[in-house]
C-alpha atoms as a PDB file:
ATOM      1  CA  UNK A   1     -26.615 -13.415 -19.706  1.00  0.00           C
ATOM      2  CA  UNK A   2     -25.168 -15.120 -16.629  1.00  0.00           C
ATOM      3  CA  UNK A   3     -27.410 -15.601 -13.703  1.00  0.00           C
ATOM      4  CA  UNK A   4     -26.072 -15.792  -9.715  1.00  0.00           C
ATOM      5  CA  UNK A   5     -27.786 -18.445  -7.794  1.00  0.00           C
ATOM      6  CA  UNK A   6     -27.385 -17.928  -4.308  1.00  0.00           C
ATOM      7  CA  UNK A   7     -26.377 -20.796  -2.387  1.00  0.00           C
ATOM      8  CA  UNK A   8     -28.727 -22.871   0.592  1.00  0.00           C
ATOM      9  CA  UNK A   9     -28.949 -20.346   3.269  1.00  0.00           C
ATOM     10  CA  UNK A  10     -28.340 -23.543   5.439  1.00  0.00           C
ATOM     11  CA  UNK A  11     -24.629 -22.388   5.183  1.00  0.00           C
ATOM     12  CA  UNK A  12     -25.340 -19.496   7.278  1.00  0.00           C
ATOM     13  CA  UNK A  13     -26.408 -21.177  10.178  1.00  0.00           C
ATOM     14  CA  UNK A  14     -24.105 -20.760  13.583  1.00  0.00           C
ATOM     15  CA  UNK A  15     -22.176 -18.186  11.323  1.00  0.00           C
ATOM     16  CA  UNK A  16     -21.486 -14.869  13.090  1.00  0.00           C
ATOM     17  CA  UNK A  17     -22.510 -11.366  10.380  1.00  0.00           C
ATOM     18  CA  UNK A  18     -21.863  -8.046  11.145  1.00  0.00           C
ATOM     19  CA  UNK A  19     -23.977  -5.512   9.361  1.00  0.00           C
ATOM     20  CA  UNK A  20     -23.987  -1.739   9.095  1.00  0.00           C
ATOM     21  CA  UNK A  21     -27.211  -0.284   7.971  1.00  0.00           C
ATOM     22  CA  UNK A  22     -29.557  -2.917   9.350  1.00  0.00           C
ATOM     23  CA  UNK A  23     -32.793  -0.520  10.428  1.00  0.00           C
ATOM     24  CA  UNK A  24     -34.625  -0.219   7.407  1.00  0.00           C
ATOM     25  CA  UNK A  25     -34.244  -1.126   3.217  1.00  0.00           C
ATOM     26  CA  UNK A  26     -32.471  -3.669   2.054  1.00  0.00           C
ATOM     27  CA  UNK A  27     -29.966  -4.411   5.337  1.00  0.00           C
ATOM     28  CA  UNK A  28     -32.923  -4.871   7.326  1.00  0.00           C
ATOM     29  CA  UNK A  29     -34.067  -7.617   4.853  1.00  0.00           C
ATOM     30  CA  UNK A  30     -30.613  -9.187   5.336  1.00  0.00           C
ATOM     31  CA  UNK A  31     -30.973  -8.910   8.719  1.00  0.00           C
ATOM     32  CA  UNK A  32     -34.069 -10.829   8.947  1.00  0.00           C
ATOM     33  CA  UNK A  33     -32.782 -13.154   6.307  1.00  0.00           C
ATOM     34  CA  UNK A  34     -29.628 -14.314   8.214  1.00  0.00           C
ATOM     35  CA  UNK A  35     -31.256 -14.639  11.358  1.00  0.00           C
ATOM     36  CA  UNK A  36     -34.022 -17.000   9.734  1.00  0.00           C
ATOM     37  CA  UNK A  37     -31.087 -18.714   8.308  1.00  0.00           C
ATOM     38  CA  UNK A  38     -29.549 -19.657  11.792  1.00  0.00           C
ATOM     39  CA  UNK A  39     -26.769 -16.839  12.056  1.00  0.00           C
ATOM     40  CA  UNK A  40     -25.710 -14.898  14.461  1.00  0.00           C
ATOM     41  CA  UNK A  41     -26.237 -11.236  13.678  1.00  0.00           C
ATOM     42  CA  UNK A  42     -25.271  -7.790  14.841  1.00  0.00           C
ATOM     43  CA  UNK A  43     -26.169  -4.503  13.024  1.00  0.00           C
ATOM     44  CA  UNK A  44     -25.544  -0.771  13.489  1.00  0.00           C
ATOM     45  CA  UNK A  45     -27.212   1.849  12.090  1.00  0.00           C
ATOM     46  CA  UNK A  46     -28.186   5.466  13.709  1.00  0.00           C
ATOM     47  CA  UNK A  47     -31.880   4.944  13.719  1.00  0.00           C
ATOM     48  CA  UNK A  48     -32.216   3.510  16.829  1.00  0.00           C
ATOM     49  CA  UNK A  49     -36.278   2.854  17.158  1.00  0.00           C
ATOM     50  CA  UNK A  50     -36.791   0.915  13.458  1.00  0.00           C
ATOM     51  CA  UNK A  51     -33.785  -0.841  14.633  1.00  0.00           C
ATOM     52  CA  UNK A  52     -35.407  -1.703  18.050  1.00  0.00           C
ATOM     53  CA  UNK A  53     -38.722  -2.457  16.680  1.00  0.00           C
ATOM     54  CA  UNK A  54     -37.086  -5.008  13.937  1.00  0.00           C
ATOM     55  CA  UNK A  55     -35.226  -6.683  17.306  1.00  0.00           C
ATOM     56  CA  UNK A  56     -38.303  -7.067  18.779  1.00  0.00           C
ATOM     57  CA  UNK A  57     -40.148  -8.381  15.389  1.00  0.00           C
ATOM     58  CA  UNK A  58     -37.278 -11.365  15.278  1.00  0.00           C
ATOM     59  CA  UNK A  59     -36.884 -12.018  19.002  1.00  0.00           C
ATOM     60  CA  UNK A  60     -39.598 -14.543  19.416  1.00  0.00           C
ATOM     61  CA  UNK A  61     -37.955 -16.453  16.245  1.00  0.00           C
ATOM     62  CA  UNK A  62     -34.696 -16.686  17.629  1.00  0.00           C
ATOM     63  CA  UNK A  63     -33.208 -19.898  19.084  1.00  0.00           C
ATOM     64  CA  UNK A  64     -32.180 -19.663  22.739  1.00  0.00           C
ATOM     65  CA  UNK A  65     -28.515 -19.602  21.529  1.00  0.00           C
ATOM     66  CA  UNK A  66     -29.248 -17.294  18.522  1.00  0.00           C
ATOM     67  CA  UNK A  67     -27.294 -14.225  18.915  1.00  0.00           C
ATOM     68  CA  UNK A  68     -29.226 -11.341  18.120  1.00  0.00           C
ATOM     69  CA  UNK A  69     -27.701  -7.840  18.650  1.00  0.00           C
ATOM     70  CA  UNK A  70     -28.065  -3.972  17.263  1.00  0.00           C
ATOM     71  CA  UNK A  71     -25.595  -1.690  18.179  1.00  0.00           C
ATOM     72  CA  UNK A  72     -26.439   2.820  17.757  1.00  0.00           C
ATOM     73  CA  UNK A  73     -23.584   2.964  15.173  1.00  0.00           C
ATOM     74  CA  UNK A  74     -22.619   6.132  12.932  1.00  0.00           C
ATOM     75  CA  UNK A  75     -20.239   4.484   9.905  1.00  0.00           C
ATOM     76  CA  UNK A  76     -19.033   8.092   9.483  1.00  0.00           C
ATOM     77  CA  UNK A  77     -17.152   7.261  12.814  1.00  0.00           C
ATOM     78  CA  UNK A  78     -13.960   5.526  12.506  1.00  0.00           C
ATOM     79  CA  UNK A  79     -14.492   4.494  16.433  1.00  0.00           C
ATOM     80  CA  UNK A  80     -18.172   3.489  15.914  1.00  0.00           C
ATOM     81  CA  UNK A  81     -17.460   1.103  13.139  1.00  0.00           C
ATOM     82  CA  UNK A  82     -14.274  -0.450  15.681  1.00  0.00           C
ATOM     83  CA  UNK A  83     -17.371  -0.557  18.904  1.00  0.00           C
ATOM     84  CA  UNK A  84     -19.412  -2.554  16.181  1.00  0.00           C
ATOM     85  CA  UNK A  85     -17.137  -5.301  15.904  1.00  0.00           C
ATOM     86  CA  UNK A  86     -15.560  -5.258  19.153  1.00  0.00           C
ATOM     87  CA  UNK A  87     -19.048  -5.844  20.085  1.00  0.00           C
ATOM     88  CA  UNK A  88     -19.642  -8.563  17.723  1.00  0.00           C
ATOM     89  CA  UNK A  89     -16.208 -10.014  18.717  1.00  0.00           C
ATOM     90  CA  UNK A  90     -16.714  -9.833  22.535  1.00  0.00           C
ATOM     91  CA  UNK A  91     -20.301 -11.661  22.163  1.00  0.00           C
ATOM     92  CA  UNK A  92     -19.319 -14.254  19.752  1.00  0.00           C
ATOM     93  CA  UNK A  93     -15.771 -14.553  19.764  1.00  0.00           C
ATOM     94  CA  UNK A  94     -15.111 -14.557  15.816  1.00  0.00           C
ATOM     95  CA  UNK A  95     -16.569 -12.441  12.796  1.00  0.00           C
ATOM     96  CA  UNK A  96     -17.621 -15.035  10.077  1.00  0.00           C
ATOM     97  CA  UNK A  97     -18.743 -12.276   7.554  1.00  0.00           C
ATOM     98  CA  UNK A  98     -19.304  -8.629   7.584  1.00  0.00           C
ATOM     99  CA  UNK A  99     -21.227  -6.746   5.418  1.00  0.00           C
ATOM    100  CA  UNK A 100     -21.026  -2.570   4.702  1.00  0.00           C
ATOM    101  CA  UNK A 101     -24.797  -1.741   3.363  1.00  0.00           C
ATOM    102  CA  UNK A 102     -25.111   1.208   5.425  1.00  0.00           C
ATOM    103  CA  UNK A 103     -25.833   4.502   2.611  1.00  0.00           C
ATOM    104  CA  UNK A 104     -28.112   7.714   2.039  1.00  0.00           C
ATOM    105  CA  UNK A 105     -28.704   9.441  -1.003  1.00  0.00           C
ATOM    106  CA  UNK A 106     -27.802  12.539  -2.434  1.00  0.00           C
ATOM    107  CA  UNK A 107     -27.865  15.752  -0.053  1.00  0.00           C
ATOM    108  CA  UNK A 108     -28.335  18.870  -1.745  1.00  0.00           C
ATOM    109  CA  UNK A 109     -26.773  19.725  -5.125  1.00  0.00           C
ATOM    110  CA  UNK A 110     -22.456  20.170  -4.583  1.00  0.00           C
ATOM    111  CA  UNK A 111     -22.372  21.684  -8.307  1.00  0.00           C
ATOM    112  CA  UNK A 112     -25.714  23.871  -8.763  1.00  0.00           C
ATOM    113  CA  UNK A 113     -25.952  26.855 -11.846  1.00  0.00           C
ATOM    114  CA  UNK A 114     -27.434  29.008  -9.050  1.00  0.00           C
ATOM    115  CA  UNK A 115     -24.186  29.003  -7.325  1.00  0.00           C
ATOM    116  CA  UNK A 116     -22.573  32.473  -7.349  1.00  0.00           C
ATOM    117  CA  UNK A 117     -19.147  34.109  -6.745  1.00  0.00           C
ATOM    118  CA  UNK A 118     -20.405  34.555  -3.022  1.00  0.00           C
ATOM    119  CA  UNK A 119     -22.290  32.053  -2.465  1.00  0.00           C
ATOM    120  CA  UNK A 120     -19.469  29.480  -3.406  1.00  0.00           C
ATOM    121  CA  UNK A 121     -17.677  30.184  -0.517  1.00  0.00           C
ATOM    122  CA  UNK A 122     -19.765  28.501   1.908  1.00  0.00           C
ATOM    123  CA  UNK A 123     -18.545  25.175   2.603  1.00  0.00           C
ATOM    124  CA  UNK A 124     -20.719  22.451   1.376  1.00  0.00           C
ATOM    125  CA  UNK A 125     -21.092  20.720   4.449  1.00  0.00           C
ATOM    126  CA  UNK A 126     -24.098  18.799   3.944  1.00  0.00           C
ATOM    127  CA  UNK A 127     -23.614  16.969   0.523  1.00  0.00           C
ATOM    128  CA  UNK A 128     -20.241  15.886   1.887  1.00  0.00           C
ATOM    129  CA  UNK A 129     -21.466  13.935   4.443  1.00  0.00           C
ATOM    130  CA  UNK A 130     -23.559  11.866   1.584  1.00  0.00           C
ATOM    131  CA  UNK A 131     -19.140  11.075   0.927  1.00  0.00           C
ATOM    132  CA  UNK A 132     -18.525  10.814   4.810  1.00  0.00           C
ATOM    133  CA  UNK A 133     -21.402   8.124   5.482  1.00  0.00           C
ATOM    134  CA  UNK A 134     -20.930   6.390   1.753  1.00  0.00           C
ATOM    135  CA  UNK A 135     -17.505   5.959   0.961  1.00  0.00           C
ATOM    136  CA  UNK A 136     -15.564   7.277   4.199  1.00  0.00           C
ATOM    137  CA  UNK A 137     -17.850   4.369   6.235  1.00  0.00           C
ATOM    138  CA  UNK A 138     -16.694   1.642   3.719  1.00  0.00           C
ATOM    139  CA  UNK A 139     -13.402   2.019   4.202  1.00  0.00           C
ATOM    140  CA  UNK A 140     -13.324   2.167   8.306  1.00  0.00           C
ATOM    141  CA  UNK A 141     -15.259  -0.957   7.540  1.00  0.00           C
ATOM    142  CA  UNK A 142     -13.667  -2.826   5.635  1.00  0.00           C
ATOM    143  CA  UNK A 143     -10.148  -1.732   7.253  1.00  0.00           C
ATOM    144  CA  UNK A 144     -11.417  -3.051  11.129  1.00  0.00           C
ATOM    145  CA  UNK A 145     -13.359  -5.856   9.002  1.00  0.00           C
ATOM    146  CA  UNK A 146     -10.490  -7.237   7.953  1.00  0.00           C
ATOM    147  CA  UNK A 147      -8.257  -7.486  11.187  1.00  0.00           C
ATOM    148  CA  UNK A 148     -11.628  -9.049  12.400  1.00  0.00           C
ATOM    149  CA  UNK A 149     -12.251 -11.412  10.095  1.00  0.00           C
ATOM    150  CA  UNK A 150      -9.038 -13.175   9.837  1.00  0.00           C
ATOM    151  CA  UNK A 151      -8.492 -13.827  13.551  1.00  0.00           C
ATOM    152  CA  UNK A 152      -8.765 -17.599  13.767  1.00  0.00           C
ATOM    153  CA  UNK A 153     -12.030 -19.078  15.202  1.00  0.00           C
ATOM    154  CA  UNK A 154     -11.858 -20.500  18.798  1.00  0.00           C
ATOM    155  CA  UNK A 155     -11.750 -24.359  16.951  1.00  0.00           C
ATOM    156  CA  UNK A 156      -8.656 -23.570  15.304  1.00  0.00           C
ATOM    157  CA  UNK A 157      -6.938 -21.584  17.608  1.00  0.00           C
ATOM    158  CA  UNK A 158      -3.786 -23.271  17.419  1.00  0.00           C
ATOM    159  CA  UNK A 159      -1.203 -19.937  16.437  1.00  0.00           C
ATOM    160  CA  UNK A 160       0.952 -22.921  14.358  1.00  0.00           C
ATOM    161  CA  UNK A 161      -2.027 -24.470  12.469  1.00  0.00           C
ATOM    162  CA  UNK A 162      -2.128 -23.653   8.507  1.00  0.00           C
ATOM    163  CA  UNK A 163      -6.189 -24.897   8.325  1.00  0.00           C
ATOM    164  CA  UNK A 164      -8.876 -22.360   7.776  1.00  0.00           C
ATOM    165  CA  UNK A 165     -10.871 -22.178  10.010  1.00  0.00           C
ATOM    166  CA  UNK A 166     -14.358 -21.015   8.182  1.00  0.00           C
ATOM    167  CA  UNK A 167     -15.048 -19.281   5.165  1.00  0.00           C
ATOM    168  CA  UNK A 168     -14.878 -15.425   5.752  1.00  0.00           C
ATOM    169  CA  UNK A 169     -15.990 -12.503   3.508  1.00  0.00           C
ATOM    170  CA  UNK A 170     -16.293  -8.725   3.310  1.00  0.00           C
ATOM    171  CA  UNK A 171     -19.174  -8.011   0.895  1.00  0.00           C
ATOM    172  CA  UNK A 172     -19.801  -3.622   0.026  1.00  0.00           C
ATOM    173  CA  UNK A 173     -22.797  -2.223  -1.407  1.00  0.00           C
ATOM    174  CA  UNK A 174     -21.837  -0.182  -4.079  1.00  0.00           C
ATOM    175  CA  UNK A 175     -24.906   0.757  -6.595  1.00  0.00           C
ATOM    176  CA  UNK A 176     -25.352   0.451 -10.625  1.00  0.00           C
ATOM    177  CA  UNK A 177     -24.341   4.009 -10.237  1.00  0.00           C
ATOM    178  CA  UNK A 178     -21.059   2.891  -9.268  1.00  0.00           C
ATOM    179  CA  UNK A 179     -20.073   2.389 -12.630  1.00  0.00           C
ATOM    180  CA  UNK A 180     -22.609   4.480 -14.632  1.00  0.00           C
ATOM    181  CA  UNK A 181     -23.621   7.661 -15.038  1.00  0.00           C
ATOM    182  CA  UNK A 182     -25.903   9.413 -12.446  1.00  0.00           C
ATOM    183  CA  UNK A 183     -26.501  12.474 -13.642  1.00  0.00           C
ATOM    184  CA  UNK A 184     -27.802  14.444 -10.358  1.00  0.00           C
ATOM    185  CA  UNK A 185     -26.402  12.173  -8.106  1.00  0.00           C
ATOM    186  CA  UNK A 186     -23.083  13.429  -8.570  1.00  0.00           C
ATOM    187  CA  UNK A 187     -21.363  12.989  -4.239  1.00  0.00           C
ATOM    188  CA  UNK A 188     -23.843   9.749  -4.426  1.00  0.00           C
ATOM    189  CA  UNK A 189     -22.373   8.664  -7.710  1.00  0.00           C
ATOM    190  CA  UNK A 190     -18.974   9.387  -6.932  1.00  0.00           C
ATOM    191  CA  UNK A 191     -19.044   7.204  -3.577  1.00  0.00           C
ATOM    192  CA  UNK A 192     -20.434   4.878  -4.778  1.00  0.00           C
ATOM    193  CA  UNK A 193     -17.801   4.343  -7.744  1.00  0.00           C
ATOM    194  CA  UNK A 194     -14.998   4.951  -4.917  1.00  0.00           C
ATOM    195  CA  UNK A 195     -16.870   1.680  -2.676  1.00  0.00           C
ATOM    196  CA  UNK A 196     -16.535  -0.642  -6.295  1.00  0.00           C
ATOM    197  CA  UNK A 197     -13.069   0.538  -6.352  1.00  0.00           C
ATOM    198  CA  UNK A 198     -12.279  -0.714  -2.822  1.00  0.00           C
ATOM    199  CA  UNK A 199     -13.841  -3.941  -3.367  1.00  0.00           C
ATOM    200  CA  UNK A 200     -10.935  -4.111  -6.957  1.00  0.00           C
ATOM    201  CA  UNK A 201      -8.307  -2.647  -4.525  1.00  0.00           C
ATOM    202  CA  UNK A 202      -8.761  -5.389  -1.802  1.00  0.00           C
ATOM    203  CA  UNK A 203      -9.816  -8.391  -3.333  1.00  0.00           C
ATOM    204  CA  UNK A 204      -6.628  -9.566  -4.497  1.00  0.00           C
ATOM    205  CA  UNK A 205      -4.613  -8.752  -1.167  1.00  0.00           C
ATOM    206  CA  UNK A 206      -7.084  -9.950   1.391  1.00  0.00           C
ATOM    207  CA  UNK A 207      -7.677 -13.240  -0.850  1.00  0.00           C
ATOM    208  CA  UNK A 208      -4.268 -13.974   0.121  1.00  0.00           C
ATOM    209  CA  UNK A 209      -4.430 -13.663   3.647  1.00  0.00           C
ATOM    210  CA  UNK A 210      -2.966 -16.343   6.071  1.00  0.00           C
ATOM    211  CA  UNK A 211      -3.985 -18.586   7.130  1.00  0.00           C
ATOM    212  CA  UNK A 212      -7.698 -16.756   6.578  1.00  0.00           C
ATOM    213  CA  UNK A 213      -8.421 -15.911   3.172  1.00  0.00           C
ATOM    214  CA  UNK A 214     -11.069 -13.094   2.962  1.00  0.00           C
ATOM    215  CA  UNK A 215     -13.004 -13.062   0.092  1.00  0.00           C
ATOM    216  CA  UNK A 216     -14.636 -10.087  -0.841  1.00  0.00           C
ATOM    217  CA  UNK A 217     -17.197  -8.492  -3.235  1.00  0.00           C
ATOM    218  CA  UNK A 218     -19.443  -5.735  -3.762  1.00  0.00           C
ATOM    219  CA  UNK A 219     -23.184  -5.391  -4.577  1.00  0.00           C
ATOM    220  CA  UNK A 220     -24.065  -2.978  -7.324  1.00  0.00           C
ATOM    221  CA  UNK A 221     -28.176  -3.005  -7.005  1.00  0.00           C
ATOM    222  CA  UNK A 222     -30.365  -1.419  -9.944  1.00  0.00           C
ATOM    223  CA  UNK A 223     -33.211   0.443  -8.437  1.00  0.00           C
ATOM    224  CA  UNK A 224     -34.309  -0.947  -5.284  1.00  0.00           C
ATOM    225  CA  UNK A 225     -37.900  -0.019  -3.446  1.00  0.00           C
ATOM    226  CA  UNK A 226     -36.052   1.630  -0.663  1.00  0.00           C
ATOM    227  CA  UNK A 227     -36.979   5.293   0.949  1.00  0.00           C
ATOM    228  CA  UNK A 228     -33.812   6.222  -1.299  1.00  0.00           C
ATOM    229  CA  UNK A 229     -35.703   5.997  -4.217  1.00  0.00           C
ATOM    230  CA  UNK A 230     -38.778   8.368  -2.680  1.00  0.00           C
ATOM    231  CA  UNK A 231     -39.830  10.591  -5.728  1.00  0.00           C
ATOM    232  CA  UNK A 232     -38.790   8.579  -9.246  1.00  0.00           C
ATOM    233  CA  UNK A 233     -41.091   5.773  -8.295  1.00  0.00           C
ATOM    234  CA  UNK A 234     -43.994   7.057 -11.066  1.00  0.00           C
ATOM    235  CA  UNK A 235     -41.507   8.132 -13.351  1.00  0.00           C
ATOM    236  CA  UNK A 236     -39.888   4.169 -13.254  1.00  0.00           C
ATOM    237  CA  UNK A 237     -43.287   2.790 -13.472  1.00  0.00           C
ATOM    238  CA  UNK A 238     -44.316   4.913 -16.581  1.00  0.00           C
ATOM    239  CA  UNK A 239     -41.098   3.920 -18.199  1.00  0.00           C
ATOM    240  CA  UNK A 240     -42.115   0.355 -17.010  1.00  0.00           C
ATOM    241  CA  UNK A 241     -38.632  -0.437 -16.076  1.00  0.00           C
ATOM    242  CA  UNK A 242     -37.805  -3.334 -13.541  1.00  0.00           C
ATOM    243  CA  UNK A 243     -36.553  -3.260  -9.903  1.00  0.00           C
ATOM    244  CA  UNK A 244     -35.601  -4.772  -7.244  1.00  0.00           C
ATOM    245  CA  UNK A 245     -37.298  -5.401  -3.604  1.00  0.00           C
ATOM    246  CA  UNK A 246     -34.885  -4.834  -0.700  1.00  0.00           C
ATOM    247  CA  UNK A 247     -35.637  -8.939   0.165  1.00  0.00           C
ATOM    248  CA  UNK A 248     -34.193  -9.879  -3.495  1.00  0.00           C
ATOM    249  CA  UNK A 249     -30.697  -7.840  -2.912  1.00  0.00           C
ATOM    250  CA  UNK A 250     -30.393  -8.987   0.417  1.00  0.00           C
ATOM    251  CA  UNK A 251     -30.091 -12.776  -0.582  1.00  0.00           C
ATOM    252  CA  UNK A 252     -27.789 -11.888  -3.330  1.00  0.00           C
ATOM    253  CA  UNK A 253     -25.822 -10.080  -0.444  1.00  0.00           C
ATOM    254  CA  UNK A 254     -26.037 -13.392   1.687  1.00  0.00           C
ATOM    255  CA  UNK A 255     -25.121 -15.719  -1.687  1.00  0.00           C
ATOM    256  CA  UNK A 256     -21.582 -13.617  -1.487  1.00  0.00           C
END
């Protein structure tokens, strides 16, 4: 079986990361993992006190010229994923790599055998927004990520220069059950395939961007010892299956 060896995280140092998702789980490991690694990070996510503690856990790390930022972002918003990088943009003046980890899990049950003729009516309001925050978010990110992400850093700013300027990328966390079956899981799982479907739809066309090439990839993580997972965790032991801890997906994430 092939293995992915994630580079030096050397090569993330001065490089500017946007990051949805950043409060808690696995993008708050990436978080602290790019900022140890030199970059210059800002992350949105609606939980605004984890987020403001884990700001205050990395500020006495940072280097005076370290960039540091979290923005109150809802990735259900088209307008808060565009404040996110405007902010990014406005601090730093480029987007090196952005990164869509923001997710929940499965609300409620959209197909239940208790469902009646009556009570089928009601809208299911709450399990879509497991589709609104999952696969709705991706794609307002990854649309504003990729305007972002090819404008030409302030070294090569030269309109009539061919040379790139950095390496950019878009990387989206999809999930194993992004391409398996979930039974259960069934808004979750179908979000989840829809965000490894972007990632096939736009790696091809912004690979051939110019004169920024965007690569771009998504994440597929087995289970992961998140608050996502609250509830199977005996049942996985018993069945003494492996997993991963949010730090081990987040340097995959920063290897892409």
């Amino acid at each position: 079986m092939a293995q992915f060896h994630p580079p030096d995280s050397g090569v993330l140092r001065d490089k500017v990361v946007v990051i949805t998702g950043g409060a808690l789980g696995i993008a708050s490991q990436l978080v602290r993992h790019c900022h140890s690694a030199g970059a210059h990070v800002i992350f949105g996510d609606v939980l605004t006190a984890p987020a403001e503690a884990l700001i205050q856990s990395l500020s006495s790390a940072s280097a005076s010229n370290q960039v540091l930022k979290f923005v109150h972002t809802d990735v259900s918003s088209y307008a808060a994923n565009l404040h996110l990088f405007s902010v990014a943009y406005d601090l730093c003046g480029r987007v090196d790599h952005a990164v869509s980890a923001a997710g929940v899990g499965e609300r409620g049950h959209i197909v239940d055998e208790t469902l009646t003729l009556e009570s089928v009516r009601e809208e299911p309001v709450d399990c879509m927004r497991t589709l609104d925050i999952n696969l709705a978010g991706p794609l307002y990110f990854a649309r504003i990520a990729s305007v972002y992400l090819r404008q030409p850093s302030p070294a090569v700013s030269d309109p009539a220069s061919t040379a790139v300027a950095t390496d950019k990328s878009l990387t989206l966390v999809s999930s194993i059950a992004g391409f398996t079956e979930a039974p259960g899981l069934t808004v979750y799982s179908a979000a989840k395939h829809g965000v490894y479907g972007l990632m096939r739809a736009l790696r091809g066309p912004l690979s051939k961007y110019a004169p920024q090439p965007i690569r771009t990839n998504a994440i597929c993580p087995w289970m992961t010892e998140t608050r996502m997972v609250g509830g199977i965790e005996d049942d996985w032991a018993r069945a003494g299956l492996p997993r991963n801890s949010p730090m081990d997906v987040a340097r995959v994430i920063a290897g892409e």
